[in-house]
PDB file of N, CA and C in Angstrom:
ATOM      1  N   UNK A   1     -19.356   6.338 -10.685  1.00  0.00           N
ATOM      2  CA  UNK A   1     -19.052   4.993 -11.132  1.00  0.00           C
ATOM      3  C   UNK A   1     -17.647   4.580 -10.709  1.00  0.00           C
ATOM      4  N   UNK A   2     -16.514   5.379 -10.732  1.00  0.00           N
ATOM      5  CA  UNK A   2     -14.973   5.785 -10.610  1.00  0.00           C
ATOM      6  C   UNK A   2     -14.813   4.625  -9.109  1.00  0.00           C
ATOM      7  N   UNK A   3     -15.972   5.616  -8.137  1.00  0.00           N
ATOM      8  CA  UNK A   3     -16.117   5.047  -6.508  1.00  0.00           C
ATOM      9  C   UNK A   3     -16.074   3.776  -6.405  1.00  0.00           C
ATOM     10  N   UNK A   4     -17.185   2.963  -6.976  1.00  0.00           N
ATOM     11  CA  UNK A   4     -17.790   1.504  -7.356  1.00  0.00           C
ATOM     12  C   UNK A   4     -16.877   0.827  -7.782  1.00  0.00           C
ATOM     13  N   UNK A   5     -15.954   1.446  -8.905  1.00  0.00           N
ATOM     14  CA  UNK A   5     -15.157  -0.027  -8.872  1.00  0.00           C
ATOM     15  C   UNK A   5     -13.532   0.128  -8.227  1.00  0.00           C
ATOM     16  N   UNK A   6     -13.425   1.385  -8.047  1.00  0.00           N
ATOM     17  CA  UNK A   6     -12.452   1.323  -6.787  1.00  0.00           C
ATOM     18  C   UNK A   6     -12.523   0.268  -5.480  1.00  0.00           C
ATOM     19  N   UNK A   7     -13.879   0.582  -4.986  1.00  0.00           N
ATOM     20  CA  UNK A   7     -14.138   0.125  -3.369  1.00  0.00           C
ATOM     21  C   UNK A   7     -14.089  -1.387  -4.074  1.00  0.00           C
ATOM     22  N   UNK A   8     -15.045  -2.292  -4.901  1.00  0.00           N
ATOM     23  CA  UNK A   8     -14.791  -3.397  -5.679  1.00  0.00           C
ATOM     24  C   UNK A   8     -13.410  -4.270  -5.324  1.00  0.00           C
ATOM     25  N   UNK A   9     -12.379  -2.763  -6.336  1.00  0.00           N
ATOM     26  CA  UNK A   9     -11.229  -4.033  -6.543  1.00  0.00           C
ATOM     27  C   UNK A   9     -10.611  -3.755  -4.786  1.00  0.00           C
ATOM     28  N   UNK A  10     -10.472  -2.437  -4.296  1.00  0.00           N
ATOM     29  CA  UNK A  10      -9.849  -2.601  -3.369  1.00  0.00           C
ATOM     30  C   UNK A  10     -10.340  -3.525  -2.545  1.00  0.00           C
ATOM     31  N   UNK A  11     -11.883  -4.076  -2.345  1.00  0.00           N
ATOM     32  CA  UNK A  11     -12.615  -4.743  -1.218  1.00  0.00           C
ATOM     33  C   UNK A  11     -11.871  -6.371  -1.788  1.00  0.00           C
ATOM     34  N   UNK A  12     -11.814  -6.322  -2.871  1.00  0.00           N
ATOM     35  CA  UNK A  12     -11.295  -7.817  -3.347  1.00  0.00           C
ATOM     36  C   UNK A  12      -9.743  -8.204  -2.871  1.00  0.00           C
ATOM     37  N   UNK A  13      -8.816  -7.442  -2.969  1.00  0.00           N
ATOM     38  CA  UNK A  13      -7.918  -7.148  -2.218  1.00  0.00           C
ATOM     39  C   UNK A  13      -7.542  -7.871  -0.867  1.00  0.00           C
ATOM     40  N   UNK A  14      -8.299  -7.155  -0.173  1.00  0.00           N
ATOM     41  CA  UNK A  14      -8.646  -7.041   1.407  1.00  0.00           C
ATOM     42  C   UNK A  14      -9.205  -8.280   1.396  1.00  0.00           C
ATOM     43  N   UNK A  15     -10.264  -8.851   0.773  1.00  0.00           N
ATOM     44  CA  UNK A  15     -10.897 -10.136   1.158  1.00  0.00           C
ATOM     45  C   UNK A  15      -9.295 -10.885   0.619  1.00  0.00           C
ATOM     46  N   UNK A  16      -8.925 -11.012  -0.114  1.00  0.00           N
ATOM     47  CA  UNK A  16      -7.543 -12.434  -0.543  1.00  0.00           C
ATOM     48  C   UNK A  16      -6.605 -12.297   0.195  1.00  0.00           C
ATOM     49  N   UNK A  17      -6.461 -10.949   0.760  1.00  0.00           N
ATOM     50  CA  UNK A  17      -5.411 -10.827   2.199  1.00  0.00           C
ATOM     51  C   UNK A  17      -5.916 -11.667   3.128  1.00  0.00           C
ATOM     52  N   UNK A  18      -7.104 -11.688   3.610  1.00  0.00           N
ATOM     53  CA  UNK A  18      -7.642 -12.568   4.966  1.00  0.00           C
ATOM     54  C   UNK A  18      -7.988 -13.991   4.413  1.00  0.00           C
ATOM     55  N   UNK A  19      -7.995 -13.977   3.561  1.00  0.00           N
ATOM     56  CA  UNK A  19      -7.826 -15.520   3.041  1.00  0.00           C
ATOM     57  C   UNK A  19      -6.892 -16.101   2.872  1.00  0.00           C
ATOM     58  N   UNK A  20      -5.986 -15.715   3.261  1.00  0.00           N
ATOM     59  CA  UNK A  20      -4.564 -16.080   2.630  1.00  0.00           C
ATOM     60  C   UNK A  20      -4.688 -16.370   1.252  1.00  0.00           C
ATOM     61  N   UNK A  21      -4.783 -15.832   0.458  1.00  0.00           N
ATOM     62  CA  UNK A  21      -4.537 -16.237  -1.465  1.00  0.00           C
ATOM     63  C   UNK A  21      -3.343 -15.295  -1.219  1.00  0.00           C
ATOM     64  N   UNK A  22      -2.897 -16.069  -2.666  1.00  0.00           N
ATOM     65  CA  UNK A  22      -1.774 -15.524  -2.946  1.00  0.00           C
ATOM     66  C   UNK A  22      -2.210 -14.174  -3.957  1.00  0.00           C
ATOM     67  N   UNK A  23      -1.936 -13.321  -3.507  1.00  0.00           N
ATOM     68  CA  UNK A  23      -2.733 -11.945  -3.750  1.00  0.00           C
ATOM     69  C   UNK A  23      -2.146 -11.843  -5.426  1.00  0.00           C
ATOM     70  N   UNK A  24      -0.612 -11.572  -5.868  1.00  0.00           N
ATOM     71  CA  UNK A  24       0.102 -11.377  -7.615  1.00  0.00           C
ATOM     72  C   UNK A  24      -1.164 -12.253  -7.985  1.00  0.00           C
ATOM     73  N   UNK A  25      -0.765 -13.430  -7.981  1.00  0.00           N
ATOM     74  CA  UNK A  25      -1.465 -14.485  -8.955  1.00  0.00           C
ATOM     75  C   UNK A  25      -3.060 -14.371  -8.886  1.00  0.00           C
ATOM     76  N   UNK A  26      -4.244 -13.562  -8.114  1.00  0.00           N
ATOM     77  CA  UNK A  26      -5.679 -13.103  -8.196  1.00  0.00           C
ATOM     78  C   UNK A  26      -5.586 -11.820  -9.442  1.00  0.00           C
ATOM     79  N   UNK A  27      -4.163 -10.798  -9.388  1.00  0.00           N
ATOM     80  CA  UNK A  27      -4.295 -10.165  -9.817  1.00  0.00           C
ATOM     81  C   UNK A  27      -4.931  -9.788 -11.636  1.00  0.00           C
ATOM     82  N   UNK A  28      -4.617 -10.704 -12.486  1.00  0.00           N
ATOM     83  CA  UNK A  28      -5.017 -10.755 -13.616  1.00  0.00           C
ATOM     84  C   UNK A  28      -6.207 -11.420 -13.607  1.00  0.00           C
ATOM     85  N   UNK A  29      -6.957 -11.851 -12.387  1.00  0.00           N
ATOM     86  CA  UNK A  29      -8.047 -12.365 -12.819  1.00  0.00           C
ATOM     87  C   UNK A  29      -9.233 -10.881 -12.776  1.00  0.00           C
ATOM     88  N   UNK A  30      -8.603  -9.967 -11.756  1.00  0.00           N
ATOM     89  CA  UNK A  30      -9.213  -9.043 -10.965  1.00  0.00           C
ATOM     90  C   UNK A  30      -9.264  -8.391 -12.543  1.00  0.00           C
ATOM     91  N   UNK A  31      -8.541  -7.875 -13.155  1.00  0.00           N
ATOM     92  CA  UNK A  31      -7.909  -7.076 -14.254  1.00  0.00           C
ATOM     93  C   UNK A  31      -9.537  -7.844 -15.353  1.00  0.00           C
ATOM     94  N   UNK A  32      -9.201  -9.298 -15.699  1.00  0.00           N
ATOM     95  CA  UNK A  32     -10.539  -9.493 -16.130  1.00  0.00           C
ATOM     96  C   UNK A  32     -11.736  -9.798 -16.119  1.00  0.00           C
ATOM     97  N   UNK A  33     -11.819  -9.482 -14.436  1.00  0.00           N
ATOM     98  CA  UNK A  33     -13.588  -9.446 -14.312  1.00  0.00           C
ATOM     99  C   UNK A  33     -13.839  -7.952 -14.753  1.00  0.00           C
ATOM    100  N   UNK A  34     -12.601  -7.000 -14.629  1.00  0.00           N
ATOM    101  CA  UNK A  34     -12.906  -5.608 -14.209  1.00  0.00           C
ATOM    102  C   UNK A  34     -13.193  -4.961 -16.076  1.00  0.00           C
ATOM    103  N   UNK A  35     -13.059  -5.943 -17.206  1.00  0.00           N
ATOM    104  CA  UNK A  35     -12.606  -5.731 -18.029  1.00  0.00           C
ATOM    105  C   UNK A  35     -11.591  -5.073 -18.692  1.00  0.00           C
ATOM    106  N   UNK A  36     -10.416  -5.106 -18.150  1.00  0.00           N
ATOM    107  CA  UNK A  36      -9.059  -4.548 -18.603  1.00  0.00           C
ATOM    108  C   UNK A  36      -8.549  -5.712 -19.443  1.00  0.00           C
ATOM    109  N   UNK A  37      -7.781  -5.168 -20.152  1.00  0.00           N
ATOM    110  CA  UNK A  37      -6.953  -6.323 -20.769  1.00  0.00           C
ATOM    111  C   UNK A  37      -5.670  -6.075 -20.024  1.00  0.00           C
ATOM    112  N   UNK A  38      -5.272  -5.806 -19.006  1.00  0.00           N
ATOM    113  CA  UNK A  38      -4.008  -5.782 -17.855  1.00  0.00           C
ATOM    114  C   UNK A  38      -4.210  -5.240 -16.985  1.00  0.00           C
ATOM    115  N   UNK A  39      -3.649  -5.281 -16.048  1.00  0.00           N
ATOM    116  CA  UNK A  39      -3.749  -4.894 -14.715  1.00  0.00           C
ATOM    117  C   UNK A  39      -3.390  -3.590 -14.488  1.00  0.00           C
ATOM    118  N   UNK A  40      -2.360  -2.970 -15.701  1.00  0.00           N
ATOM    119  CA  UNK A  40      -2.265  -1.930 -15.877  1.00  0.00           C
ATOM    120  C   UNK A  40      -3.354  -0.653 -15.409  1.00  0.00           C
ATOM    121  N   UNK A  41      -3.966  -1.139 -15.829  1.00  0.00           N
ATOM    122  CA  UNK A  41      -5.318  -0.648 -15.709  1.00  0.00           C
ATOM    123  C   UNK A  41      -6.410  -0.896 -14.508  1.00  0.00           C
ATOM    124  N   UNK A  42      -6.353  -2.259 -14.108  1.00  0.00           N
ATOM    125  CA  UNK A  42      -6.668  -2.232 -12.853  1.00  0.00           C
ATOM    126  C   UNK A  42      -6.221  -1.302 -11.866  1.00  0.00           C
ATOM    127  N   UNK A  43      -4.740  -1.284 -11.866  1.00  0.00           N
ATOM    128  CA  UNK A  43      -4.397  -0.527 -10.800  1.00  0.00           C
ATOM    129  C   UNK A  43      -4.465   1.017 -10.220  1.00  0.00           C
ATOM    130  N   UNK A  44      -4.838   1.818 -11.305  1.00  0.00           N
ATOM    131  CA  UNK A  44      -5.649   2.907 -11.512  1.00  0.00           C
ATOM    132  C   UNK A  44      -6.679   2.898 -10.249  1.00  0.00           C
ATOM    133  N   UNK A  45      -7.215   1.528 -10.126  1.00  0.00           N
ATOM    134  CA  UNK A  45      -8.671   1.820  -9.300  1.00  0.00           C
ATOM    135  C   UNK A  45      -8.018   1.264  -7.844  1.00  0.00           C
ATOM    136  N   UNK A  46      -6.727   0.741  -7.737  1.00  0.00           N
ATOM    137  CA  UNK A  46      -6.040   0.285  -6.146  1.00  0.00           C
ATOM    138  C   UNK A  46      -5.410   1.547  -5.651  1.00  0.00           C
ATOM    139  N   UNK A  47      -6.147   1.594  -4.431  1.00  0.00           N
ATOM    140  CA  UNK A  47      -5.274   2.731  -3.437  1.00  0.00           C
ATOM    141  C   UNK A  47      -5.083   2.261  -2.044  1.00  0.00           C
ATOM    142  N   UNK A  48      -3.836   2.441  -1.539  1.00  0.00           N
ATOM    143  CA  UNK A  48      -3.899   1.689  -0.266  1.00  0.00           C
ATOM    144  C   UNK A  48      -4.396   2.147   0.815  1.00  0.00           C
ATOM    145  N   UNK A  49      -5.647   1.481   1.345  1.00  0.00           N
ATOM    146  CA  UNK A  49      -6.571   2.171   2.233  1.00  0.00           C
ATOM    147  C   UNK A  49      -5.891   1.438   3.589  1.00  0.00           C
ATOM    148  N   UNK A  50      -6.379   2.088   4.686  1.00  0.00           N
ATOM    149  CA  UNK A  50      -5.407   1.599   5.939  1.00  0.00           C
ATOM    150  C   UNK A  50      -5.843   0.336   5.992  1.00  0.00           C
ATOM    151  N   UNK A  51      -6.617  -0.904   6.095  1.00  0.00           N
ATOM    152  CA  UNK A  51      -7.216  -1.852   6.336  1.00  0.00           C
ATOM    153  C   UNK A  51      -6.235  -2.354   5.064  1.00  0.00           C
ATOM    154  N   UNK A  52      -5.844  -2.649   3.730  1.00  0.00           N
ATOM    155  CA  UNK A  52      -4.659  -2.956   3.064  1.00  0.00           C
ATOM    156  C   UNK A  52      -3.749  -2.772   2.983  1.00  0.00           C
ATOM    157  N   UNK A  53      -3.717  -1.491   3.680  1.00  0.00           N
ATOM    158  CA  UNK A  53      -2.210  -1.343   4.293  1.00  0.00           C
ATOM    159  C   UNK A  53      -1.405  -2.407   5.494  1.00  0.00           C
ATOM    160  N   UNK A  54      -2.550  -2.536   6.277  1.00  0.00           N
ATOM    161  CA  UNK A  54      -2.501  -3.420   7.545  1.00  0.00           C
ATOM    162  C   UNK A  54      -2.146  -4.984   7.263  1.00  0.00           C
ATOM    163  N   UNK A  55      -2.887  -5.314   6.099  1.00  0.00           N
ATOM    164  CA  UNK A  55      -2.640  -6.493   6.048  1.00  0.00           C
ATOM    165  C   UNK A  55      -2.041  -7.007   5.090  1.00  0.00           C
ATOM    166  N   UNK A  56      -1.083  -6.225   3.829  1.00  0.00           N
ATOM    167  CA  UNK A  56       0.388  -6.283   3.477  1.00  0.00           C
ATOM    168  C   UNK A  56       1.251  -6.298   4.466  1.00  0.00           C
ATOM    169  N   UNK A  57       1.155  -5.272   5.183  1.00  0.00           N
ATOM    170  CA  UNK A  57       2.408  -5.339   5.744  1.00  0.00           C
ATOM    171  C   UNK A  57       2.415  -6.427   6.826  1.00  0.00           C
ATOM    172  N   UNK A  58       1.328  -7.027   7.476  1.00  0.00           N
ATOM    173  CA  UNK A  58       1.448  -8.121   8.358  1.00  0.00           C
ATOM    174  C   UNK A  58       1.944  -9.378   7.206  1.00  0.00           C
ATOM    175  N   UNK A  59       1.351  -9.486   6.455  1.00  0.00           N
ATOM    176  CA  UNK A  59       1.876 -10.469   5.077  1.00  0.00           C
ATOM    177  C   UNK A  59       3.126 -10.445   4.568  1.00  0.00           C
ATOM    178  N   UNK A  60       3.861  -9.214   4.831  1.00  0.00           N
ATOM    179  CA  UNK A  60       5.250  -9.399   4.432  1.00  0.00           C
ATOM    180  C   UNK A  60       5.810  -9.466   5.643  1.00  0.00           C
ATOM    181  N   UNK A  61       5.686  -8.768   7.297  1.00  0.00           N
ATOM    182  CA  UNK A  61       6.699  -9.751   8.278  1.00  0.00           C
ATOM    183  C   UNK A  61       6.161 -10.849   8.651  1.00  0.00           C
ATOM    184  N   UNK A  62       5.079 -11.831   8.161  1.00  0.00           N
ATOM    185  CA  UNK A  62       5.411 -13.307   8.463  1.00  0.00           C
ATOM    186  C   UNK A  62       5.989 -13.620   7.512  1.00  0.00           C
ATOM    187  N   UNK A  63       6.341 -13.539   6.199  1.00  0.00           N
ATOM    188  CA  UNK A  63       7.011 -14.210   5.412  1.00  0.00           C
ATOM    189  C   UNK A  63       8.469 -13.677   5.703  1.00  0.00           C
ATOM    190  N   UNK A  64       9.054 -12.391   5.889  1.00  0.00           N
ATOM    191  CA  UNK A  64      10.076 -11.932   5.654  1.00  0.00           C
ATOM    192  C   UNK A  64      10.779 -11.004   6.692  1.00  0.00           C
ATOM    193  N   UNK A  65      10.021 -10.923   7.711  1.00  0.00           N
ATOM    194  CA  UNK A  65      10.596 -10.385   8.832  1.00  0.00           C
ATOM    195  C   UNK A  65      11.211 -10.820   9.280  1.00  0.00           C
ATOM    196  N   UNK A  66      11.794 -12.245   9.785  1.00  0.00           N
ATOM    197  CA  UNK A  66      12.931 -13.047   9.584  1.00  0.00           C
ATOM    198  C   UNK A  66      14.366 -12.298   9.467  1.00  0.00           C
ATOM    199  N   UNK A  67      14.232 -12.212   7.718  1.00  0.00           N
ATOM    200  CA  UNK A  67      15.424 -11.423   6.920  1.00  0.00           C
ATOM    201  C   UNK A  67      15.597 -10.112   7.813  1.00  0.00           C
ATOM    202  N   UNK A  68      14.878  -8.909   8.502  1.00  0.00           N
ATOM    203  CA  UNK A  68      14.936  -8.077   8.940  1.00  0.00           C
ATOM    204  C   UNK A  68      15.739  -8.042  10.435  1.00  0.00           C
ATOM    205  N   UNK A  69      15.257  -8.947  11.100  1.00  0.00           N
ATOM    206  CA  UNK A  69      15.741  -9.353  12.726  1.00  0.00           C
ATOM    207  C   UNK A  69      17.197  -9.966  12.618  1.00  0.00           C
ATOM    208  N   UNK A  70      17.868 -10.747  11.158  1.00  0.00           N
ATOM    209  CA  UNK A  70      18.816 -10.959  10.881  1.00  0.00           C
ATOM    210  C   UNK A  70      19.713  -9.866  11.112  1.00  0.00           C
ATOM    211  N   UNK A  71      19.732  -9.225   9.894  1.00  0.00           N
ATOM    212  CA  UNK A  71      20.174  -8.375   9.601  1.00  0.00           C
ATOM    213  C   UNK A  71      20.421  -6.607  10.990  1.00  0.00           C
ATOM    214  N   UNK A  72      19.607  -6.873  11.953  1.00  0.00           N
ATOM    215  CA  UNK A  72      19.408  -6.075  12.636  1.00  0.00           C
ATOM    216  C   UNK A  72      20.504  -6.703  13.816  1.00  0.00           C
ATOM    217  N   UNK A  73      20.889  -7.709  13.495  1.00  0.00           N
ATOM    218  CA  UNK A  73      21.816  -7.982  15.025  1.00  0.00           C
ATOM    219  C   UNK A  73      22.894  -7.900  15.002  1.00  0.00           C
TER     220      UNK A  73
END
């Protein structure tokens, strides 16, 4: 059962990354479809699989890679 709602929240994840949503603000909704009363608890079932790995980190250098190339010159 553990599997199921792992792959779930992580697949939900991954889908609001390629959608562009703003991933924080899905998070408490995720928490109560999953029935948690916090995310606390959601996050138990998030592990960063390479395919969410991939597309955080592309999500943080368009927003903020900027700050990085600054700082690098």
């Amino acid at each position: 059962m553990d599997f199921f709602r792992h792959s779930f929240a992580v697949q939900a994840l991954i889908r609001w990354y390629r959608d562009g949503a703003d991933v924080p603000s899905q998070l408490p909704k995720l928490a109560m479809y999953m029935g948690h009363v916090s995310i606390v608890s959601t996050a138990y079932y998030l592990s960063l699989v390479p395919e969410l790995s991939r597309l955080a980190s592309e999500r943080f250098e368009d927003q903020f890679g900027h700050l990085l190339e600054e700082v690098h010159r």
